[in-house]
Protein backbone atom coordinates (compact mmCIF):
# COMPACT_ATOMS: atom_id res chain seq x y z
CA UNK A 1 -20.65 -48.00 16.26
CA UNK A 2 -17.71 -48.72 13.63
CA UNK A 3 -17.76 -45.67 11.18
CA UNK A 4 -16.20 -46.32 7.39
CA UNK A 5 -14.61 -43.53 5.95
CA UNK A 6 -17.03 -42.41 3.47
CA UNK A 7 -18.86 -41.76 6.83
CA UNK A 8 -16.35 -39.20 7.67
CA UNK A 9 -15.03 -38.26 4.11
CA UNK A 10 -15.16 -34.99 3.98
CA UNK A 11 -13.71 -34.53 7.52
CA UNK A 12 -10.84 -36.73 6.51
CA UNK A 13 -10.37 -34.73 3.27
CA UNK A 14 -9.87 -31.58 4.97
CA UNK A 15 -7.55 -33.08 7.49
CA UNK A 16 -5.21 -34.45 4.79
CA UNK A 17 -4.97 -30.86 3.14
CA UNK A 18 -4.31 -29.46 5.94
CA UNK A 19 -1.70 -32.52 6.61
CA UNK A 20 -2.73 -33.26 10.51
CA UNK A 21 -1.68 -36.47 11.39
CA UNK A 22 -4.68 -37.62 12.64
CA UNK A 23 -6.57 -37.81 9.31
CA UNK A 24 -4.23 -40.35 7.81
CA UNK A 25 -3.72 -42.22 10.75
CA UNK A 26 -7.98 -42.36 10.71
CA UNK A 27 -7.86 -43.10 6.85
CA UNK A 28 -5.34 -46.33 7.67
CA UNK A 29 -7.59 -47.66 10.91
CA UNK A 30 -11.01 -47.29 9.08
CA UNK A 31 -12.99 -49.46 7.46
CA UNK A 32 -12.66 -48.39 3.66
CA UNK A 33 -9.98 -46.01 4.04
CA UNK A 34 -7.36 -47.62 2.10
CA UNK A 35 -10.31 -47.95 -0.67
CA UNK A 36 -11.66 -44.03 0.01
CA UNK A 37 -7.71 -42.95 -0.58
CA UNK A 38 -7.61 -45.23 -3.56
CA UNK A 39 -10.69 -43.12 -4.94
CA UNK A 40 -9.01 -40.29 -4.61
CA UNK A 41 -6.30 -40.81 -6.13
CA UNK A 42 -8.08 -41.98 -9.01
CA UNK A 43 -10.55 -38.69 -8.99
CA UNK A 44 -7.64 -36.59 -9.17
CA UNK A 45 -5.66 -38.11 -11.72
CA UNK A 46 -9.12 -38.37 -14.24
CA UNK A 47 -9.25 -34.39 -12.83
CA UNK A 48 -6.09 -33.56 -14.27
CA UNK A 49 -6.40 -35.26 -17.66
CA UNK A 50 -9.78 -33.53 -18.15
CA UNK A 51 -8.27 -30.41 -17.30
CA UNK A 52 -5.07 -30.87 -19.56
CA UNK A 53 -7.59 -31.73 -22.37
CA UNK A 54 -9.65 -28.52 -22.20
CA UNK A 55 -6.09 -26.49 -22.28
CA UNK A 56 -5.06 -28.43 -25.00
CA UNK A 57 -8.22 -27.87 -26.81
CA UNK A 58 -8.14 -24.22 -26.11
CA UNK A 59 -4.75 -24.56 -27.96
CA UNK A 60 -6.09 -25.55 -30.76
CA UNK A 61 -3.32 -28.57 -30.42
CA UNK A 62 -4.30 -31.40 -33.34
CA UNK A 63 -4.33 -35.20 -31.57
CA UNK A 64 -1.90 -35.90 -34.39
CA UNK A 65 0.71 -33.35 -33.27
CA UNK A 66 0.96 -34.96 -30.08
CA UNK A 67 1.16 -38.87 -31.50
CA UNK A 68 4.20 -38.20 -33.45
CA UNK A 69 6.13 -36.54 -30.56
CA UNK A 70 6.29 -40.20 -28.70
């Protein structure tokens, strides 16, 4: 049976936190892994932003205060 790695995700998430080898050799060999690491990647990044948004909120920091500093 050929397993993707949304089969295994969460198995292959822990692995990579805990940085064994293994995991990202499995991520590299399985079907979808290059996608599920791409997903990732992108689920963190929207993570962050969300999060930096809510501090800045809590700030009380106006959009146009952070326009005119670029």
């Amino acid at each position: 049976m050929i397993l993707s790695a949304f089969d295994q995700f969460w198995e292959l998430i822990w692995g990579a936190i805990a940085l064994k080898p293994e995991a990202f050799q499995q991520i590299i060999t399985l079907n979808d892994g290059v996608l599920l690491a791409l997903l990732i990647v992108l689920l963190a990044g929207l993570s962050r932003a969300i999060g930096q948004g809510i501090v800045l909120f809590l700030n009380r920091v106006k959009p146009l205060n952070l326009t005119q500093n670029y």
